[in-house]
Protein backbone atom coordinates (compact mmCIF):
# COMPACT_ATOMS: atom_id res chain seq x y z
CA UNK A 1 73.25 64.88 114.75
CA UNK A 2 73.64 61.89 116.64
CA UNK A 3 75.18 63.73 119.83
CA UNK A 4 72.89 63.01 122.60
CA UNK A 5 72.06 65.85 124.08
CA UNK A 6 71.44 64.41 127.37
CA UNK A 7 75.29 64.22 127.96
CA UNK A 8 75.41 67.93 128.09
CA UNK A 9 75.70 70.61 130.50
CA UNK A 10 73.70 73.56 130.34
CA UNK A 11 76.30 75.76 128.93
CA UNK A 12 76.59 73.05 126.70
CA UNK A 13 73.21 72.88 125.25
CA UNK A 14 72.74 76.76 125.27
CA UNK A 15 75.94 76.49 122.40
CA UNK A 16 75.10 73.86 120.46
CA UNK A 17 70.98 75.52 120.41
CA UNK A 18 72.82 79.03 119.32
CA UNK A 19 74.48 77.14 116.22
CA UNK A 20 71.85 77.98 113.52
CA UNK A 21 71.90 81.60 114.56
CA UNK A 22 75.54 82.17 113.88
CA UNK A 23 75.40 80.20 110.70
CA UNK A 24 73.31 83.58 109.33
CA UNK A 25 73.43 82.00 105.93
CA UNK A 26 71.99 79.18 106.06
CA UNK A 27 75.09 77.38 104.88
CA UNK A 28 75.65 74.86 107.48
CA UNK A 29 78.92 75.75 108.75
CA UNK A 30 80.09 78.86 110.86
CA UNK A 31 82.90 81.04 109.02
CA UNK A 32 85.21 83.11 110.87
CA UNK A 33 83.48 85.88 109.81
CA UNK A 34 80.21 84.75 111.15
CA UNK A 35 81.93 84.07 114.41
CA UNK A 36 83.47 87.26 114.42
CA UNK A 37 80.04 88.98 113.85
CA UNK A 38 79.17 86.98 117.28
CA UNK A 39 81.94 88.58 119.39
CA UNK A 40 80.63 91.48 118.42
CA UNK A 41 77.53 91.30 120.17
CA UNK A 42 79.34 89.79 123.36
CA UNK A 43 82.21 91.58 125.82
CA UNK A 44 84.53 88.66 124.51
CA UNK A 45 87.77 89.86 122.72
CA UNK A 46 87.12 89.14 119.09
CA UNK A 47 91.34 87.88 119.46
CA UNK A 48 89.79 84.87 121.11
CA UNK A 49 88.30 83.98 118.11
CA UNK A 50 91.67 82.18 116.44
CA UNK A 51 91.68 80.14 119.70
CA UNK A 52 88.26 79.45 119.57
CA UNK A 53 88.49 78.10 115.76
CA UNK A 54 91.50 76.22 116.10
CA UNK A 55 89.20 74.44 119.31
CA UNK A 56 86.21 73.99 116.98
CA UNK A 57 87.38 73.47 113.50
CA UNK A 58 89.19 69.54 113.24
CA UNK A 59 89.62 69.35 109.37
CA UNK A 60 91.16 73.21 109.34
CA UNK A 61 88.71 74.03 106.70
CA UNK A 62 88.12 77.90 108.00
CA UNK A 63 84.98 76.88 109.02
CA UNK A 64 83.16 74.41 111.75
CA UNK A 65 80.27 72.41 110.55
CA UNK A 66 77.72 71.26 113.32
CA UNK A 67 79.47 68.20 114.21
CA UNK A 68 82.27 69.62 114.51
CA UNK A 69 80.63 72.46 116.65
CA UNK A 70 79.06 69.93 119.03
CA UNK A 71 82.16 68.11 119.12
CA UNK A 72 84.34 71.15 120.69
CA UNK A 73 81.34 71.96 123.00
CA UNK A 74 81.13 68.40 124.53
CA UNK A 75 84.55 67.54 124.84
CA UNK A 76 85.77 71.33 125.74
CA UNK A 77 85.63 72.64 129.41
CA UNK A 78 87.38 76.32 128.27
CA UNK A 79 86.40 78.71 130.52
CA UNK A 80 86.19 81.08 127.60
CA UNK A 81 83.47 79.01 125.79
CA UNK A 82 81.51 79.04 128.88
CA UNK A 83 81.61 82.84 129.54
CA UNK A 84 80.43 82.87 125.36
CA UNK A 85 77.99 80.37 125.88
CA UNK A 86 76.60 82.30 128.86
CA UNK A 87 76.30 85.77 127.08
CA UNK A 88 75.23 84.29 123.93
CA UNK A 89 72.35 82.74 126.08
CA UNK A 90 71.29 86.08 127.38
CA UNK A 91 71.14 87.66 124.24
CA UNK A 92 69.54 84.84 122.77
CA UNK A 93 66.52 84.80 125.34
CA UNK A 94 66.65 88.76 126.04
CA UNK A 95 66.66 89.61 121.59
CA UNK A 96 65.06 86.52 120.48
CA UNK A 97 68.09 85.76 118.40
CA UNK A 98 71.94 86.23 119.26
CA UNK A 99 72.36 89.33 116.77
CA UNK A 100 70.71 92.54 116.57
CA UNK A 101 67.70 92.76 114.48
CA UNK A 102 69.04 94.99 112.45
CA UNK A 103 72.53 92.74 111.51
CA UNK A 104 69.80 90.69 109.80
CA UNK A 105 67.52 92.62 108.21
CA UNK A 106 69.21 94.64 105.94
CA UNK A 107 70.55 92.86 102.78
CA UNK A 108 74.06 94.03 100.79
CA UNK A 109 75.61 95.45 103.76
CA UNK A 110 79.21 95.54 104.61
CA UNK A 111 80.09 95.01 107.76
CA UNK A 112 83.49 97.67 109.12
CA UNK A 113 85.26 94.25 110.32
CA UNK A 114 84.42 92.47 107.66
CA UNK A 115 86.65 90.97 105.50
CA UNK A 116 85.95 92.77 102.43
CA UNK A 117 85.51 95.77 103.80
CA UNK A 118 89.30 95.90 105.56
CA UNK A 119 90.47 94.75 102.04
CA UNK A 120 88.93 97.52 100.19
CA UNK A 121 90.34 99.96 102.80
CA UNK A 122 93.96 99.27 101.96
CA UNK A 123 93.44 99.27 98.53
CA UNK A 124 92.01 102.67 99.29
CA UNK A 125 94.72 103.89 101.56
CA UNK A 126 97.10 102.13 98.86
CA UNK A 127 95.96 105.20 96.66
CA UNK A 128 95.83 107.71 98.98
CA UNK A 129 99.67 107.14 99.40
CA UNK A 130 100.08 107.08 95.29
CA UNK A 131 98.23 110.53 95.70
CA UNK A 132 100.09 112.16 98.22
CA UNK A 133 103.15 111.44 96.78
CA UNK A 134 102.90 111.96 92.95
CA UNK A 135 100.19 114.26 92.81
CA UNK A 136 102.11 117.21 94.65
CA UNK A 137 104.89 116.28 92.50
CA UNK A 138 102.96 116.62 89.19
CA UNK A 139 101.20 119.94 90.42
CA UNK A 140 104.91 121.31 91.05
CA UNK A 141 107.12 119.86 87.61
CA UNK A 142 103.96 119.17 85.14
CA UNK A 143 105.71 121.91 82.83
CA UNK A 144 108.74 119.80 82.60
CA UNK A 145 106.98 116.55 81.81
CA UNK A 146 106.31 115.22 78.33
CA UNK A 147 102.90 114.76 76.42
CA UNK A 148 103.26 110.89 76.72
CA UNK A 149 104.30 110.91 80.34
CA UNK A 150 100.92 113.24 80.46
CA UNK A 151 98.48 110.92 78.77
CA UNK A 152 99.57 107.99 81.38
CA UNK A 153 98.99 110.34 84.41
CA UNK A 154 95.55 111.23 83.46
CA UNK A 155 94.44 107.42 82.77
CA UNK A 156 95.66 106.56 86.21
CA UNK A 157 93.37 110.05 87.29
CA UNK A 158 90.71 108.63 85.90
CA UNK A 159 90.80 105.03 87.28
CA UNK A 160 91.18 106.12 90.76
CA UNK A 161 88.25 108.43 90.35
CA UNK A 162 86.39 105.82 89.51
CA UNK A 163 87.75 103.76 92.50
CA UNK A 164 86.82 106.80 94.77
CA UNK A 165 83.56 107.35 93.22
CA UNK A 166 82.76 103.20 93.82
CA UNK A 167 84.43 103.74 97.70
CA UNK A 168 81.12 106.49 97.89
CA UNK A 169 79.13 104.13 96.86
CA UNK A 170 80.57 101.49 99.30
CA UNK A 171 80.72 103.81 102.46
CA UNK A 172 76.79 104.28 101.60
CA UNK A 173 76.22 100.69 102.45
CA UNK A 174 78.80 100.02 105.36
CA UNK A 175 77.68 99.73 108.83
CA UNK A 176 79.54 101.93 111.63
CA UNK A 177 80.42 101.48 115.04
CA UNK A 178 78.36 103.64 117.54
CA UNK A 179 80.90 105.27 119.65
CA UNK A 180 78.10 106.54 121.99
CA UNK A 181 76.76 103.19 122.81
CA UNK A 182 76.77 102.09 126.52
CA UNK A 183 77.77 98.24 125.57
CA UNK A 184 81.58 97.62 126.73
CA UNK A 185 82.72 96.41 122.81
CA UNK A 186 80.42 99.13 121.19
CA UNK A 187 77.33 98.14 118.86
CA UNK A 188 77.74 97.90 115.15
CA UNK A 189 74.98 99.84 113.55
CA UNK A 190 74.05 97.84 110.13
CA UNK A 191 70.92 99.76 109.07
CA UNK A 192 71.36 100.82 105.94
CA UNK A 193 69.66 104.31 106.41
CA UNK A 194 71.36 104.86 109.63
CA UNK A 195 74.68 104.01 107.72
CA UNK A 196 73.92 106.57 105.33
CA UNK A 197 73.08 109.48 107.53
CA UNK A 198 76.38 108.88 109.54
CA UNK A 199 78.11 108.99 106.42
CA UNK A 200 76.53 112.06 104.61
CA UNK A 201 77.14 113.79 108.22
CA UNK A 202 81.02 112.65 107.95
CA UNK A 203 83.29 112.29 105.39
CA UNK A 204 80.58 112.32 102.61
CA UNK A 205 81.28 116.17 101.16
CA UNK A 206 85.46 115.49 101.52
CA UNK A 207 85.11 112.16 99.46
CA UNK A 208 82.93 114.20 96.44
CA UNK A 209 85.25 117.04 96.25
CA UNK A 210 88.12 114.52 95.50
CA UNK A 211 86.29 112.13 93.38
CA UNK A 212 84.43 114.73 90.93
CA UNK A 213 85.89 114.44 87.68
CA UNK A 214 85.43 117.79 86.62
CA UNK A 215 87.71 117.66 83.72
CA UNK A 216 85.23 115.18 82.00
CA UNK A 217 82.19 116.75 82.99
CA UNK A 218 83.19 120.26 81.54
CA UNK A 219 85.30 120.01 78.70
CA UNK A 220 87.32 122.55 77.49
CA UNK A 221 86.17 124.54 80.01
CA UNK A 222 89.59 124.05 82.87
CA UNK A 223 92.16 124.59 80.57
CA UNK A 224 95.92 125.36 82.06
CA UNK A 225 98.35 124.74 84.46
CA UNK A 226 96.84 126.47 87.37
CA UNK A 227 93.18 125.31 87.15
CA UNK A 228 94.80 121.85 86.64
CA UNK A 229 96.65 122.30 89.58
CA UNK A 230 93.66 123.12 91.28
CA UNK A 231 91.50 119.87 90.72
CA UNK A 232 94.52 117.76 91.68
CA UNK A 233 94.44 119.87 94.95
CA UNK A 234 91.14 118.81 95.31
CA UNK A 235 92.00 115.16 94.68
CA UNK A 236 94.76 115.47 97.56
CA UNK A 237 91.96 116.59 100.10
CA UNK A 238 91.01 112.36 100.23
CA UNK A 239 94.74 112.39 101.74
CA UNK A 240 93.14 113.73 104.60
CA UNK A 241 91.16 110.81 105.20
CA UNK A 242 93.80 108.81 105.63
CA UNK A 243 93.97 110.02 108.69
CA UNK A 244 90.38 108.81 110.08
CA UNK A 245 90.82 105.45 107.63
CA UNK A 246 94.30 104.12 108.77
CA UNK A 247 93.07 104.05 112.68
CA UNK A 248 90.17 101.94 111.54
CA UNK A 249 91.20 99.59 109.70
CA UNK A 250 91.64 96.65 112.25
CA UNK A 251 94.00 94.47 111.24
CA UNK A 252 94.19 92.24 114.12
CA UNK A 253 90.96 91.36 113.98
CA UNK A 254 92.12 89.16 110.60
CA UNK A 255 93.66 85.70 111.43
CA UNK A 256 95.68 86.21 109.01
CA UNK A 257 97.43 89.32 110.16
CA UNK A 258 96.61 88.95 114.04
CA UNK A 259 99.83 87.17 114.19
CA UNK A 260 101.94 89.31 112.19
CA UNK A 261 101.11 92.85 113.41
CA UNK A 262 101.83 91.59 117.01
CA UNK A 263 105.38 90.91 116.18
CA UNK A 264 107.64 92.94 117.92
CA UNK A 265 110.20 94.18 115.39
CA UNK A 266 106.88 95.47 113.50
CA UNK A 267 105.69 97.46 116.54
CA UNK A 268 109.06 98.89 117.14
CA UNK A 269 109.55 100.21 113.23
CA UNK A 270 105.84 101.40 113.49
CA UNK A 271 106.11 103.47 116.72
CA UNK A 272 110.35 104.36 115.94
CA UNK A 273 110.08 104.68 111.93
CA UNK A 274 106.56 106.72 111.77
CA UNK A 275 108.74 109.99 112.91
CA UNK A 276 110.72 109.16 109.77
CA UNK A 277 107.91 108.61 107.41
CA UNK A 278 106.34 111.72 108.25
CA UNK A 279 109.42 113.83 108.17
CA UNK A 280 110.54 112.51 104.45
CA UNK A 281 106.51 113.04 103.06
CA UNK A 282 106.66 116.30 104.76
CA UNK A 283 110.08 117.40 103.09
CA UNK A 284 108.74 115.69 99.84
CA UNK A 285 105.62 118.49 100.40
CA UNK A 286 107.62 121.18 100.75
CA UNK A 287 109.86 120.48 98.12
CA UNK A 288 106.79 120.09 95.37
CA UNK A 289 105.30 123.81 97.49
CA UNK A 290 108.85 125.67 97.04
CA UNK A 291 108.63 124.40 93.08
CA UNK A 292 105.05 125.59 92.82
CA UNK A 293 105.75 128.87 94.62
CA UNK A 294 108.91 130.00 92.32
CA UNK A 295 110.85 128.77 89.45
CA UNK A 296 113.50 131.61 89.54
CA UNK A 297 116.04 129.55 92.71
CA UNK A 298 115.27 126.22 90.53
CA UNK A 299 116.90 128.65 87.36
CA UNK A 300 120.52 126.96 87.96
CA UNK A 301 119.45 123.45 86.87
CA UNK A 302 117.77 124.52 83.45
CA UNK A 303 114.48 122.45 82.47
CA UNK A 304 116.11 119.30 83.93
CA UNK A 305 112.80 118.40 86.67
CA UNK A 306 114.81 115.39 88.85
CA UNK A 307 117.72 118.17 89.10
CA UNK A 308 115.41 120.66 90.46
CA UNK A 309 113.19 118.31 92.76
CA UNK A 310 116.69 116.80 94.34
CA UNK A 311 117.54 120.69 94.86
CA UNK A 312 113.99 121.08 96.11
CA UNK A 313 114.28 118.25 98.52
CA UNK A 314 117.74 119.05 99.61
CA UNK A 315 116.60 122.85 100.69
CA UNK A 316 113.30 121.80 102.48
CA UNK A 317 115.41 119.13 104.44
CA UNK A 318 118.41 121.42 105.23
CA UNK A 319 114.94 124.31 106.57
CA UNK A 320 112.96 121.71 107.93
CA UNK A 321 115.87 120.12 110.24
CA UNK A 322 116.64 123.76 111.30
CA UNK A 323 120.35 123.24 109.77
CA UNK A 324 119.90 125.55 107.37
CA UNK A 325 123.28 125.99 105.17
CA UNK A 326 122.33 128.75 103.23
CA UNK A 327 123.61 127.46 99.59
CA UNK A 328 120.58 127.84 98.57
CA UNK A 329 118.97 131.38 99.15
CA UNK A 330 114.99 132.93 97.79
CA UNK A 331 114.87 135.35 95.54
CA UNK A 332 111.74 136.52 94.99
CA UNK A 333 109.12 137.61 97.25
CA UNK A 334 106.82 135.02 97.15
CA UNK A 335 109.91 132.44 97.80
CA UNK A 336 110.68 134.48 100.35
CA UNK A 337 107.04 134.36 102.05
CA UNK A 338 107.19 130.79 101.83
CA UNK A 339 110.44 130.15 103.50
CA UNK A 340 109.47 131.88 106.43
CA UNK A 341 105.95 129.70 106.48
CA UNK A 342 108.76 126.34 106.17
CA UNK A 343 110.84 127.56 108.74
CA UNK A 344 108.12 128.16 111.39
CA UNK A 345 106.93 124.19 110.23
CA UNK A 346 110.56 123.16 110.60
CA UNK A 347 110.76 124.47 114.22
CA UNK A 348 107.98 122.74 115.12
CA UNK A 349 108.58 119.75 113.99
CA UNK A 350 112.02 119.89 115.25
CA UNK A 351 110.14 120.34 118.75
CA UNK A 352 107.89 117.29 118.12
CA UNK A 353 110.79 115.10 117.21
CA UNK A 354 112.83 115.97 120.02
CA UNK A 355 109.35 115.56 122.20
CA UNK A 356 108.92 112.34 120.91
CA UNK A 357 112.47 111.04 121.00
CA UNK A 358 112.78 112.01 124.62
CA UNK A 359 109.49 109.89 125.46
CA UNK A 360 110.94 107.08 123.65
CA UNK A 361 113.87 107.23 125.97
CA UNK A 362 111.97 107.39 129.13
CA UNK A 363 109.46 104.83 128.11
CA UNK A 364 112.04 102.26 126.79
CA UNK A 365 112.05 99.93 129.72
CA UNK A 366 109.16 100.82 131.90
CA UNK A 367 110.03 97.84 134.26
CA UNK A 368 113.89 99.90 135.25
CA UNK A 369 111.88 102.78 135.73
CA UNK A 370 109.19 101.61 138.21
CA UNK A 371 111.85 99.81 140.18
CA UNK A 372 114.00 102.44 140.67
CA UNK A 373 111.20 104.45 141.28
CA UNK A 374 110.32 102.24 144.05
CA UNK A 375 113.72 101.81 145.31
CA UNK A 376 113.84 105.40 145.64
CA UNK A 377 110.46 105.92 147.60
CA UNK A 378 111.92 103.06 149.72
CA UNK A 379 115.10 104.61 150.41
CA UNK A 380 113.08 107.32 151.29
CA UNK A 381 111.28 105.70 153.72
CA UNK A 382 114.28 104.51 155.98
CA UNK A 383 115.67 107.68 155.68
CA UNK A 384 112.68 109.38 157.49
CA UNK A 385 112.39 106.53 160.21
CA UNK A 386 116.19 106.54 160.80
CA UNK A 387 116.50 103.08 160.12
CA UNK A 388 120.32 102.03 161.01
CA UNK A 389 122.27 101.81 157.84
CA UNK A 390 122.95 97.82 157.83
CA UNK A 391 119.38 97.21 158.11
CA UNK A 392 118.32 99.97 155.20
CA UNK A 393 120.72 97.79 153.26
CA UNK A 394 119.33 94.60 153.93
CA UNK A 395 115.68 96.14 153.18
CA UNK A 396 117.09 97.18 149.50
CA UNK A 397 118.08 94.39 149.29
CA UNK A 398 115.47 92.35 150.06
């Protein structure tokens, strides 16, 4: 580069030295993700990093190449670069090199922010949510659906078992984040056999029992409705990991979606609308359960299946609301059995949605509430030291 090196500070230097171990490979430029990789190892917020690229990168390529990089650092005073340049110094001179031995050592491995790696995770949610919702439907009506409508299901089956047997082989070579580290941002552990042992110790035995095509592997064998409602049981069991995957997947560590998941109208449907979401999949479970259980309440609508599921749906939200109209009554005893299980889930739910309106409410503007709580300790105050009333007043006031 022609940058004399003379003009710079120390901070300076320590940056512009650091270059070729951020650009891990070997490209000559420093992608987002390679930055990204670098806030990992430092106490920085990795949000920083859109600030820091639209600092460093003039032609807004994605990338900064080294002039570019030396350009930033020379004509930047950002306190922000200088606390990175300072921590990527003492990593550089405490490790030898700014990442973690093993972030560099180990070939073909994902990293959890990566990219790629949040990518494939809402594809996989994406069919977690296909599974959870048709799959408890086809387990309930698959006596009313035709051969044709059949054959389609089980070529989707078989494509997302191969997409959940290819998300096994992907978690396999994922790093993790080691909760139990002492470093403020945690460590990301990319050793591959580390990787693998905190995955076989997870979610590893979950993932198999919904991706095992059993069907294939034993024909002729599972034969029936009720062993084929089984397997697809089985398959809903990845549902459950939905609930570990959705938390992780961090969206906002993206430049592309930093922006838009900190948009307010999003945050208010995600923390007002969620209540919603999970009451209408929980009515849509325990319509497909009240099929599976009985056919003999469902006898009214004949062999039409969209007549009976709207029936379904209309007496598991009329139980699970605790409204209860009683049009529509069980007749046997195994409808029976389950309508007492639905009505002990509708009374809790009702509890958690009143629970969590109610903390809506009080948390809606936390700013009223601390000042009136103020003004009441306050009031308090003058009271007990029998402040004359005109100048309690004025104190309020003030």
């Amino acid at each position: 580069s022609s940058m004399d090196s003379c003009e710079l500070t120390a901070w300076q230097t320590v940056l512009v030295d650091v270059f070729k171990d951020l650009d891990t490979d070997g490209s000559g430029k420093i992608s987002a993700d390679e930055l990204r990789m670098a806030m990992t190892q430092v106490t920085l917020p990795r949000a920083r990093l859109a600030k820091i690229l639209q600092l460093a990168d003039v032609d807004r390529s994605g990338e900064i190449d080294f002039d570019e990089w030396v350009l930033a650092v020379r004509q930047c005073n950002d306190a922000e670069l200088m606390e990175l340049s300072d921590q990527l110094g003492h990593l550089k001179k405490q490790r030898g090199n700014v990442f973690n031995a093993e972030a560099v050592s180990y070939p073909c491995m994902l990293h959890p922010f990566s990219r790629q790696r949040m990518t494939w995770d809402l594809i996989i949610v994406s069919i977690c949510a296909y599974v959870a919702l048709v799959h408890p439907f086809i387990m309930a009506f698959q006596d009313g659906l035709t051969e044709s409508g059949m054959d389609v299901i089980r070529n989707i089956d078989i494509a997302i078992d191969c997409m959940f047997g290819l998300d096994i082989a992907l978690n396999f070579r994922t790093g993790y984040v080691d909760v139990a580290s002492a470093v403020v941002d945690k460590d990301i552990v990319m050793d591959w056999r580390l990787a693998a042992v905190h995955y076989a110790k997870g979610w590893l035995l979950l993932d198999l029992l919904s991706a095992f095509p059993l069907t294939y592997l034993i024909p002729g064998a599972l034969t029936g409705f009720e062993v084929a409602k089984l397997l697809k049981a089985l398959k809903l069991s990845k549902v459950v990991k939905l609930l570990a995957v959705i938390p992780s997947i961090h969206l906002e560590r993206l430049d592309a979606f930093e922006d838009f998941i900190r948009q307010p109208w999003l945050r208010f449907f995600w923390r007002r609308g969620s209540i919603f979401l999970v009451m209408v999949l929980l009515c849509h479970w325990m319509a497909c359960a009240m099929r599976m259980v009985g056919t003999t309440v469902f006898e009214s609508e004949g062999d039409r299946i969209w007549n009976q599921y709207i029936m379904a749906l209309y007496w598991s939200m009329t139980t699970l609301t605790t409204v209860g109209y009683g049009d529509i009554t069980p007749t046997s005893s195994a409808e029976r059995i389950f309508t007492i299980f639905a009505m002990v889930v509708g009374g809790g739910f009702y509890g958690f949605v009143i629970g969590s309106i109610s903390a809506m409410v009080t948390q809606h503007d936390l700013n009223a509430s601390a000042f009136y709580e103020r003004m009441d300790l306050v009031h308090a105050w003058s009271v007990h030291h029998k402040l004359p009333r005109q100048l309690r007043n004025l104190v309020c006031r003030h």
